[in-house]
C-alpha atoms as a PDB file:
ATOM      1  CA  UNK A   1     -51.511  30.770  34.654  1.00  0.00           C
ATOM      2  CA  UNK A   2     -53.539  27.873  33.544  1.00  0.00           C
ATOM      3  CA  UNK A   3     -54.285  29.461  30.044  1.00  0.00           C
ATOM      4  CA  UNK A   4     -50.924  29.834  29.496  1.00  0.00           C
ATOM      5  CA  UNK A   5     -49.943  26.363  30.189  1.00  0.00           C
ATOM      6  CA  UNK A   6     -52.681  24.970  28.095  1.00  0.00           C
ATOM      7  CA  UNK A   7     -51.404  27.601  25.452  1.00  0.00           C
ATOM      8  CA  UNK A   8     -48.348  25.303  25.710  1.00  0.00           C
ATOM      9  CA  UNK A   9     -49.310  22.294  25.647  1.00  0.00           C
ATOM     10  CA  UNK A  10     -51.557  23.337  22.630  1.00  0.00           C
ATOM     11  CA  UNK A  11     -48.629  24.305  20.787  1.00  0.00           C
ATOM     12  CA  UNK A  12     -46.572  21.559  21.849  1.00  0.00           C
ATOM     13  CA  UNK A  13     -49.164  19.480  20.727  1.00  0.00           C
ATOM     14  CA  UNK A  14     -48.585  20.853  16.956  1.00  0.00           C
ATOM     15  CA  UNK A  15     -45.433  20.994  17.024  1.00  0.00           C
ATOM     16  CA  UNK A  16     -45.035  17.259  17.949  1.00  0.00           C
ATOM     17  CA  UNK A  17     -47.850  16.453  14.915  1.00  0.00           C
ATOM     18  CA  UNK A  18     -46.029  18.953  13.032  1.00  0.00           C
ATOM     19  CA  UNK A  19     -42.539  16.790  13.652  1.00  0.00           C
ATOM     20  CA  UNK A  20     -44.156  13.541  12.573  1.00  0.00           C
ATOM     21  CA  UNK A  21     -45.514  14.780   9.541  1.00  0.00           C
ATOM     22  CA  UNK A  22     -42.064  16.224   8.881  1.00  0.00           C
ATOM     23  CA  UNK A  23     -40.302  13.162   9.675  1.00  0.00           C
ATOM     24  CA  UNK A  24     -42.313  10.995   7.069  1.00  0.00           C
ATOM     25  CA  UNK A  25     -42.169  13.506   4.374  1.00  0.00           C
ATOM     26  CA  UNK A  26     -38.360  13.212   4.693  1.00  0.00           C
ATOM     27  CA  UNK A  27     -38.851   9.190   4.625  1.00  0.00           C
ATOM     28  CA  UNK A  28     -40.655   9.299   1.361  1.00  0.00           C
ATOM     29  CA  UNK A  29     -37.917  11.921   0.166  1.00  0.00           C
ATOM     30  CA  UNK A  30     -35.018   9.451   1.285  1.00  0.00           C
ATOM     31  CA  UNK A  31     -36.264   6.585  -0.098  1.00  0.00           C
ATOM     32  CA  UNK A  32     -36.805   7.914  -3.801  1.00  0.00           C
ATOM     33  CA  UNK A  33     -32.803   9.446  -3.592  1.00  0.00           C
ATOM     34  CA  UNK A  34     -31.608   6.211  -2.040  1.00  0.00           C
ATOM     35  CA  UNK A  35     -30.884   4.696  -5.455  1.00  0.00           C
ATOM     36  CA  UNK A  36     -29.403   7.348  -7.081  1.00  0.00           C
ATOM     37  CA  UNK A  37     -26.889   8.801  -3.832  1.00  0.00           C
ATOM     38  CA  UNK A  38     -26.020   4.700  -3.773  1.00  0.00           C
ATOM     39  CA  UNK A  39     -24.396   5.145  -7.567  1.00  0.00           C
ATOM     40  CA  UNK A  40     -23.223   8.585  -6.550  1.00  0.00           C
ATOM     41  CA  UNK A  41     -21.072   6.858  -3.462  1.00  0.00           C
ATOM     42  CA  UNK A  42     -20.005   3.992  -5.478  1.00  0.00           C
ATOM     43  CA  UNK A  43     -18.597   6.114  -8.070  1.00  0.00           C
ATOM     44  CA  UNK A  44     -16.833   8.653  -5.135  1.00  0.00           C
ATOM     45  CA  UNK A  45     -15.712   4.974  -3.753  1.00  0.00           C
ATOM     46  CA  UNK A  46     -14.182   4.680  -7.353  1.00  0.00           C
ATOM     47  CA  UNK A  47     -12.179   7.597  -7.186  1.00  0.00           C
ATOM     48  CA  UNK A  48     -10.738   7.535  -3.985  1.00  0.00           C
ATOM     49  CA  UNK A  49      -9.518   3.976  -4.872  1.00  0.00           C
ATOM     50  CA  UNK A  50      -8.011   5.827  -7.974  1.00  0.00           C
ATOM     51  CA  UNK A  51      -6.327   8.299  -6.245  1.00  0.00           C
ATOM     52  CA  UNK A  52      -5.009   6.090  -3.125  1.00  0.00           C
ATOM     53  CA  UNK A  53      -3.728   3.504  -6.198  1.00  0.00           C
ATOM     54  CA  UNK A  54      -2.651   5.546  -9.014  1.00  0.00           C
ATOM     55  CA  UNK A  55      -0.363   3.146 -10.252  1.00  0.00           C
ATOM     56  CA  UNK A  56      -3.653   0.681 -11.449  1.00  0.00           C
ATOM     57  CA  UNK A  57      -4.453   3.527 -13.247  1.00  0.00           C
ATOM     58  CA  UNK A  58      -0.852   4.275 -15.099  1.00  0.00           C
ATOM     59  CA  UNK A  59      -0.578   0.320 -15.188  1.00  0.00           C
ATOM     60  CA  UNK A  60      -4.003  -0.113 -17.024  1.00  0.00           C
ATOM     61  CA  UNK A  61      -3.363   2.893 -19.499  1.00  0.00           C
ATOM     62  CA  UNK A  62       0.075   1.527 -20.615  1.00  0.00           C
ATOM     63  CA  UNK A  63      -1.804  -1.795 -20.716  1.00  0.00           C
ATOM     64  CA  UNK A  64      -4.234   0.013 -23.002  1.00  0.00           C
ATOM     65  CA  UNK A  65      -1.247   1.963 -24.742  1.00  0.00           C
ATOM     66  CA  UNK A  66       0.762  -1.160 -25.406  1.00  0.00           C
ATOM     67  CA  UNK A  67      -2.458  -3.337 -26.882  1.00  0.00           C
ATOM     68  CA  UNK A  68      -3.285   0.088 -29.042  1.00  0.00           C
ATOM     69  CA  UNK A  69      -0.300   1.666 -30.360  1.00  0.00           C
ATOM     70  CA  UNK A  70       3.074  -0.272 -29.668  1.00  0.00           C
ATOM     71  CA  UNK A  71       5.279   1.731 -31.301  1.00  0.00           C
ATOM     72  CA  UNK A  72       4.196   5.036 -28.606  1.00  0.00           C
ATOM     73  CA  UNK A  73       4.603   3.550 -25.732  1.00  0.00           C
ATOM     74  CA  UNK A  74       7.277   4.877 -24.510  1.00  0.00           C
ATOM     75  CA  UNK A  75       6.642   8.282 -25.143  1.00  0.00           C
ATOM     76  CA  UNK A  76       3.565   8.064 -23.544  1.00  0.00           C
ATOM     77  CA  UNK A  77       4.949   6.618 -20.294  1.00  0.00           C
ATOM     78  CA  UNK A  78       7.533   8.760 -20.175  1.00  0.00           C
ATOM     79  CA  UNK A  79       4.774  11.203 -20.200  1.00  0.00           C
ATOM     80  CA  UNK A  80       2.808   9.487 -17.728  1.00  0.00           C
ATOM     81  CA  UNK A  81       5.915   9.072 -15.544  1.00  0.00           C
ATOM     82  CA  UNK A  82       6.200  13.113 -15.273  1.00  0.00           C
ATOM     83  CA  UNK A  83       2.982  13.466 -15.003  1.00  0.00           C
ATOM     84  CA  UNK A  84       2.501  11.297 -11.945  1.00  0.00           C
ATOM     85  CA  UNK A  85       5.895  12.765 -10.330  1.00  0.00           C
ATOM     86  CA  UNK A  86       4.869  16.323 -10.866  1.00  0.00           C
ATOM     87  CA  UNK A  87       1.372  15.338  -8.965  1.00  0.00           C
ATOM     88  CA  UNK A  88       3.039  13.563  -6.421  1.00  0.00           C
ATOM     89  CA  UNK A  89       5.300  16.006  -5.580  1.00  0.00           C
ATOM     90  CA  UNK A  90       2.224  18.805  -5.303  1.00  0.00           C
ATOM     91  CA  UNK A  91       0.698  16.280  -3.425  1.00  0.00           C
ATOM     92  CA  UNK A  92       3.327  16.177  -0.730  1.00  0.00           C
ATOM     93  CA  UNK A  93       3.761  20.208  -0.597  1.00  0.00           C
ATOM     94  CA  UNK A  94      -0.219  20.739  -0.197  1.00  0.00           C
ATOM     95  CA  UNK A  95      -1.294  18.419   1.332  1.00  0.00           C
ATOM     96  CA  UNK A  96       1.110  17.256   3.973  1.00  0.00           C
END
């Protein structure tokens, strides 16, 4: 009985080491992605501001439209206009 509790505590011993060793590999790992998952959630945090407000989005194009091409603007909105009712309505049928 004895041998097989020192087996144990043997291999518990490694496995503990084993679990440290483990532990600062994945430190080293997460601090050279920390940077680049940061820009990654800023730009997700830009898109789900986007699609929560979709109007800043229409508003800033015809903003864009307007300072670009005058004389188009209202086809584009019009456009625009279907475009964001068509979404919204798949929105509401999907996703409700």
């Amino acid at each position: 009985m004895n041998k097989k509790l020192l087996k144990l505590a043997q291999r518990r011993k490694h496995l503990i080491a084993e679990s440290a060793n483990q532990r600062i590999v994945l430190a080293q790992i997460a601090d050279t992605m920390h940077k680049p998952l940061g820009v990654v959630d800023q730009g997700l945090g830009v898109l789900r501001y986007v699609q929560n407000h979709p109007i800043w989005l229409t508003g800033g194009s015809a903003a864009l439209l307007a300072i670009l091409r005058p004389r188009h603007i209202r086809k584009w909105l019009s456009r625009g206009w279907v475009t964001w009712r068509i979404t919204h309505k798949l929105r509401r049928k999907f996703l409700a």
